[in-house]
Protein backbone atom coordinates (compact mmCIF):
# COMPACT_ATOMS: atom_id res chain seq x y z
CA UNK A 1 11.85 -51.42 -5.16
CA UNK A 2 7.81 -51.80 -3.67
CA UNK A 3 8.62 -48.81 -0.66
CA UNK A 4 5.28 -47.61 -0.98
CA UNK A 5 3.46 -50.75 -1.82
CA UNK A 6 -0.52 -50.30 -1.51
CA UNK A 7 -0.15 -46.78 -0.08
CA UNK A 8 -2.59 -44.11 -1.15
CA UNK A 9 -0.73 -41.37 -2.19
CA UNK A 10 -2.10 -37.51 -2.98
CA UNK A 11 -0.09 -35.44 -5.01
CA UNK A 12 -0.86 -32.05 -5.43
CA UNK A 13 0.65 -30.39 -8.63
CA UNK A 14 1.23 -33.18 -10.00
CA UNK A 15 0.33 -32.78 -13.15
CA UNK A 16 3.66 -31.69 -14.67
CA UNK A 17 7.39 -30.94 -13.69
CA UNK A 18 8.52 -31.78 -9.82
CA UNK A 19 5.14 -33.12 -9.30
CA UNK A 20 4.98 -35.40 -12.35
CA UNK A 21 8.21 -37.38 -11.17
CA UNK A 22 7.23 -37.39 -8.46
CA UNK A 23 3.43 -39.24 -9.12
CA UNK A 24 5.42 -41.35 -11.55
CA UNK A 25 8.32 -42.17 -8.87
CA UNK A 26 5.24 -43.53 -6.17
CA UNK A 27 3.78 -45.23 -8.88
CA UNK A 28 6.75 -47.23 -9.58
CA UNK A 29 7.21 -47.66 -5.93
CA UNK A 30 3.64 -49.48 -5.91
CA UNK A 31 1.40 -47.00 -4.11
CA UNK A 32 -1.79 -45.63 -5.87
CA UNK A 33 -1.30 -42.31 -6.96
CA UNK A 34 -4.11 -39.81 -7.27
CA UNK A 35 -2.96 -36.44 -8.48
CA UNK A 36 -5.04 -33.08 -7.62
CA UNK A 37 -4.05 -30.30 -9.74
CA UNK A 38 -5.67 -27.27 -11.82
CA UNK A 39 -4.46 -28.16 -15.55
CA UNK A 40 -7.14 -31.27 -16.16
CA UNK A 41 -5.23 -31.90 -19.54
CA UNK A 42 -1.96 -32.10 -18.67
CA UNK A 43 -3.35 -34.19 -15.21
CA UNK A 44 -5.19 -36.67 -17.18
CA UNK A 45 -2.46 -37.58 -19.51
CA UNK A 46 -0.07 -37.75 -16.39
CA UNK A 47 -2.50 -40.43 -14.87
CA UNK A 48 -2.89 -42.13 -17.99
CA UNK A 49 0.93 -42.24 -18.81
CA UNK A 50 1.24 -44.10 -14.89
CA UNK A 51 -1.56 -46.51 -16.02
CA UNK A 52 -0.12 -47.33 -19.41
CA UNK A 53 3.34 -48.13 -17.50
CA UNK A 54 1.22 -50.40 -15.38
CA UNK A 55 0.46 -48.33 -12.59
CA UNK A 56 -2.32 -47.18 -10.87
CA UNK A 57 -3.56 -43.50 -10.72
CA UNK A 58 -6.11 -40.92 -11.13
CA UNK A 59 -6.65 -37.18 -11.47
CA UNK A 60 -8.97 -35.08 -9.67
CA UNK A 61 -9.42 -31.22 -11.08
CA UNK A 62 -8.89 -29.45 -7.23
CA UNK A 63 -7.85 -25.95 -6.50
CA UNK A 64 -6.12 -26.75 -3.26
CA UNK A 65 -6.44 -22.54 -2.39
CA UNK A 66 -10.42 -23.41 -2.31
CA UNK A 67 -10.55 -25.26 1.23
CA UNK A 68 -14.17 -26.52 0.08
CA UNK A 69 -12.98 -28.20 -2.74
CA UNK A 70 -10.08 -29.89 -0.57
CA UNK A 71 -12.26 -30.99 1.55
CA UNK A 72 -14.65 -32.98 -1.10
CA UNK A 73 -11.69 -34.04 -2.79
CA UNK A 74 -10.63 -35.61 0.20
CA UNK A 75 -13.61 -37.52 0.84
CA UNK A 76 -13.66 -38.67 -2.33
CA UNK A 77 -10.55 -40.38 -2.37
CA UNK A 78 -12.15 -41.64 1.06
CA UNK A 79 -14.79 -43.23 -0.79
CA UNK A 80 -12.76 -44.26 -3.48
CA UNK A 81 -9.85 -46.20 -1.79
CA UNK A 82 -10.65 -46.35 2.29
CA UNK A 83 -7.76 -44.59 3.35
CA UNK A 84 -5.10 -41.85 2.82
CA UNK A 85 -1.84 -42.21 3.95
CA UNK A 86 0.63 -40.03 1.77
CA UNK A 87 -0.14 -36.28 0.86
CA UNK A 88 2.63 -34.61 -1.08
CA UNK A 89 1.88 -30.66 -1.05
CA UNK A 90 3.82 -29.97 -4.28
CA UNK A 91 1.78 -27.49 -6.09
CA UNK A 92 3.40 -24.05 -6.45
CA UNK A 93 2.95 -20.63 -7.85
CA UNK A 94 5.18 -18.08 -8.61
CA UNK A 95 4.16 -14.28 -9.34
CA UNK A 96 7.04 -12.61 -9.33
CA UNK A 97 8.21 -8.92 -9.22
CA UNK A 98 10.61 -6.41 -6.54
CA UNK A 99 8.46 -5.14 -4.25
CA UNK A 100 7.71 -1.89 -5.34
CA UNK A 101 6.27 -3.40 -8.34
CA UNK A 102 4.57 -5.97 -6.79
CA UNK A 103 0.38 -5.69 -6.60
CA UNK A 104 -1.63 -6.90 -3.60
CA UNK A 105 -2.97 -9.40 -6.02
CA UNK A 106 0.15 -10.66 -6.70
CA UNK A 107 0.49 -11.20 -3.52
CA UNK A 108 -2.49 -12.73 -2.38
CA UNK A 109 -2.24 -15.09 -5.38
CA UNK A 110 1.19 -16.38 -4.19
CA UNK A 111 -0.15 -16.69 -0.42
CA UNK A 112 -3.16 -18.65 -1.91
CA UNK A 113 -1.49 -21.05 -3.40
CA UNK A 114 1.61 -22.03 -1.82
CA UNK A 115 0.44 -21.27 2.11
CA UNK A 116 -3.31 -21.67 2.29
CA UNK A 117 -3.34 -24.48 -0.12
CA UNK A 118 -0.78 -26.61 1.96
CA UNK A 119 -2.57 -25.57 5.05
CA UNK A 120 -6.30 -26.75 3.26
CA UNK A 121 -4.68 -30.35 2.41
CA UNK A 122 -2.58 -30.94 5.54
CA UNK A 123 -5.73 -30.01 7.82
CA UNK A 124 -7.76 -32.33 5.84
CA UNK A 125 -5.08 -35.06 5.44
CA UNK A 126 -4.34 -35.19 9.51
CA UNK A 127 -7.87 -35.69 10.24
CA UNK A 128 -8.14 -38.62 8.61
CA UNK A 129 -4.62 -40.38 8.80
CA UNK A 130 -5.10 -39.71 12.66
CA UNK A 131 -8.18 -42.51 12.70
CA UNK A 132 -5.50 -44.87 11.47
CA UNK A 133 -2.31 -43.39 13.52
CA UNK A 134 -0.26 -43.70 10.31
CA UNK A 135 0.75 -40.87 7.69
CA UNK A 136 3.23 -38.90 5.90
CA UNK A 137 3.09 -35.04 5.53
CA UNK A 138 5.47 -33.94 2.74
CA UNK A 139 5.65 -30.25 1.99
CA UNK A 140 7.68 -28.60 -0.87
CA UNK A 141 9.54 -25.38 0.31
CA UNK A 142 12.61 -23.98 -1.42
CA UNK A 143 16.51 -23.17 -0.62
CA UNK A 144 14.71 -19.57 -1.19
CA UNK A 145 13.87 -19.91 1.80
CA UNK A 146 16.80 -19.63 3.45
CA UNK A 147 18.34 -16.82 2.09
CA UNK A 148 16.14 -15.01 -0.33
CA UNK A 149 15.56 -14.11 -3.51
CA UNK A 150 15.41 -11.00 -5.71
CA UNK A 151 11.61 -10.05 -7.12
CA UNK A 152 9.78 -13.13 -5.19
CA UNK A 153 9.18 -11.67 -1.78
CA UNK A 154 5.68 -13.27 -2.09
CA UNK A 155 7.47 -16.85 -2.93
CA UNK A 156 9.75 -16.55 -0.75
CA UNK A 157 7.62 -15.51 2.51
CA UNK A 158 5.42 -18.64 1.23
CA UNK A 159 8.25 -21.12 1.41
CA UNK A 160 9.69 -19.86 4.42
CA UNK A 161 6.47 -19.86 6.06
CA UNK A 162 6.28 -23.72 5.27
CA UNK A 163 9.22 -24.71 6.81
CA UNK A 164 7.72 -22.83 10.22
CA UNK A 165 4.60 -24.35 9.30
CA UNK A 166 6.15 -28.10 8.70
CA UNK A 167 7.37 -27.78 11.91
CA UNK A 168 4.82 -26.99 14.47
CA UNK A 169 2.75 -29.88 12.62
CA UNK A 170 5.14 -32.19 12.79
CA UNK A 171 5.48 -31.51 16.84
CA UNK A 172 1.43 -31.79 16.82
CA UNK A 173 1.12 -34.38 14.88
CA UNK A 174 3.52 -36.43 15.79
CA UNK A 175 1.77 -38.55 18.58
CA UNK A 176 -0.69 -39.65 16.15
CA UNK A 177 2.08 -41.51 14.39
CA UNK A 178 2.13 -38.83 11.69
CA UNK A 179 5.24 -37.17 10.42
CA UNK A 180 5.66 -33.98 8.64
CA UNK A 181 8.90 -33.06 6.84
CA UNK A 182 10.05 -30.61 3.85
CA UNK A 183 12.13 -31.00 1.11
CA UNK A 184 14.13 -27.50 -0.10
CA UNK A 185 14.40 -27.58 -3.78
CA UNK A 186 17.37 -25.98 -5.29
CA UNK A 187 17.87 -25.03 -8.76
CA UNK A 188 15.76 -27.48 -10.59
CA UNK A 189 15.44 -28.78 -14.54
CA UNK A 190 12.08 -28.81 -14.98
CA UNK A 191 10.25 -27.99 -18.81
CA UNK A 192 9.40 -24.73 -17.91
CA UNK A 193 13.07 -24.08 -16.76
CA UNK A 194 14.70 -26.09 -20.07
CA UNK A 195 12.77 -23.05 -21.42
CA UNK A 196 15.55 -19.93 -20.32
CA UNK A 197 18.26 -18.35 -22.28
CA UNK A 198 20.89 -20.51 -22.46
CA UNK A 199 23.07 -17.95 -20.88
CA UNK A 200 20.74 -17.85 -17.66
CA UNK A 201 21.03 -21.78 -17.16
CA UNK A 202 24.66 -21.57 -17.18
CA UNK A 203 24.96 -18.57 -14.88
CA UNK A 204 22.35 -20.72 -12.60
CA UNK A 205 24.94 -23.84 -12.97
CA UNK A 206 27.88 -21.91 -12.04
CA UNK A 207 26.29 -20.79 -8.53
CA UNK A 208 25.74 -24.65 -7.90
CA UNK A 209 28.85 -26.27 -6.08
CA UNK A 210 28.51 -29.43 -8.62
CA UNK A 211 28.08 -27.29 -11.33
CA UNK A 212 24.43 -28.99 -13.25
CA UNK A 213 20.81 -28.37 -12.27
CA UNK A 214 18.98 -31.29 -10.38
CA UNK A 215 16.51 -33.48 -11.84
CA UNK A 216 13.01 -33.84 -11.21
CA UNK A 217 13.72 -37.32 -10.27
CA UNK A 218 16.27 -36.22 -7.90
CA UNK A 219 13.55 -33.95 -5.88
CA UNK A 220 11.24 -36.96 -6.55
CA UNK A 221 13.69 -39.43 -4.59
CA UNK A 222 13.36 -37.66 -1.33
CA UNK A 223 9.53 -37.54 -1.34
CA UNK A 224 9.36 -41.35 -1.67
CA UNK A 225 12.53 -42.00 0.94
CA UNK A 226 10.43 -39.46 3.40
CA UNK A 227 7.07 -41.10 2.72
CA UNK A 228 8.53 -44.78 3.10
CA UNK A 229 8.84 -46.83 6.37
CA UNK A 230 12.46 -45.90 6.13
CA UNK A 231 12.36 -42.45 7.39
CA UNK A 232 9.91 -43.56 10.17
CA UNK A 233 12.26 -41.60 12.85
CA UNK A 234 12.43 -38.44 10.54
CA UNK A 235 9.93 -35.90 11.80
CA UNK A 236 10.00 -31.96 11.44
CA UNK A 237 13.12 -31.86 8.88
CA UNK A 238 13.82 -29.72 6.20
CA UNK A 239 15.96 -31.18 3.44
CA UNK A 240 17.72 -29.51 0.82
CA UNK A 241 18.05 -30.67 -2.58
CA UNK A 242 19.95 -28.20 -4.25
CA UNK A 243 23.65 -29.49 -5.34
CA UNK A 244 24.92 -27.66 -1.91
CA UNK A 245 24.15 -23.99 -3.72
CA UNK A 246 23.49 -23.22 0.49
CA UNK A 247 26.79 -23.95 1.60
């Protein structure tokens, strides 16, 4: 399957977990994948694993909270390819703690990441898929979102504030033949979550109406379907991916 054949796709976190399957999932798909993350390690050996396979990718060190380095980054992959028609705002934070524990840094650091960041890249991105009336705005919120979450009030107002956010740009952006959509993660395998107590995984699986954890892959799926020509009529949705834990 060639879905996203010749697109340019950014992918922001995607250096490791979600973000990794998803970079290699675009790859596969035949768009070029250029990956903007913090951790230049892990990045580099992400693009290099894509290239080995026979795809094509590159990293770029970017703090997506910085809106200067966004911005250079963006022209850069201007210079670098002539266009810019995917942008997948995966990268994510969590600091977490109940409230009354919670420091204003903590809470800045969140709102940095998760809310400015997206906002940094999406403003950047629309500008310049609007000169070619063509683009896909993906942005990763949460099933948090929708009903909360003990100790993450800063995650939580973050990925609640994207789906608000995913929707007035998708209503504004729209008419330049740009759509904006957001996938809900439930529940997810990644590395870092392999990493729990046993115990904790399983009390996680039994919350989950089909009783596993999703894949990376799984989350990864829905980015490409949403960024393909497929889901051309899909504008201003909010997915969840989460083994129906919402029901």
């Amino acid at each position: 399957m060639k879905g996203l054949n010749d697109k340019i796709a950014v992918i922001t976190g995607g250096a490791d977990g979600i973000g990794k399957a998803t970079a290699m999932r675009f790859a596969s798909e035949g768009a070029t994948v250029v990956i903007w993350d913090f951790n230049e390690e892990k990045g580099t050996q992400t693009a290099a694993e894509i290239v080995k396979n026979g795809g094509k990718a590159a990293f770029m060190k970017v703090n997506t909270s910085v809106f200067a380095e966004v911005e250079q980054a963006t022209a850069s992959v201007i210079k670098e390819y002539g266009r810019y028609d995917i942008l997948i705002n995966n990268a994510g934070i969590t600091r977490d703690a109940t409230l009354k524990k919670m420091t204003p840094d903590l809470w800045q650091q969140v709102i940095d990441v998760n809310l400015t960041g997206v906002f940094n890249c999406a403003k950047c991105a629309a500008e310049v898929m609007s000169e070619n009336a063509w683009g896909r705005i993906i942005n990763a919120s949460s099933v948090v979102a929708l009903y909360g979450n003990f100790g993450q009030t800063n995650y939580v107002a973050t990925k609640a504030g994207l789906i608000g956010m995913t929707k007035t740009m998708a209503k504004e952006l729209g008419k330049r033949g740009i759509t904006v959509n957001a996938v809900a993660p439930g529940f997810i395998l990644t590395e870092m979550v392999k990493k729990m107590p046993q115990e904790v995984l399983t009390s996680m699986e039994e919350k989950v109406p089909l009783r596993r954890l999703g894949q990376p892959e799984e989350i990864a799926a829905v980015y490409a379907f949403l960024a393909s020509d497929e889901a051309a009529y899909i504008n201003g949705a909010v997915i969840s991916v989460d083994g129906g834990i919402t029901i």
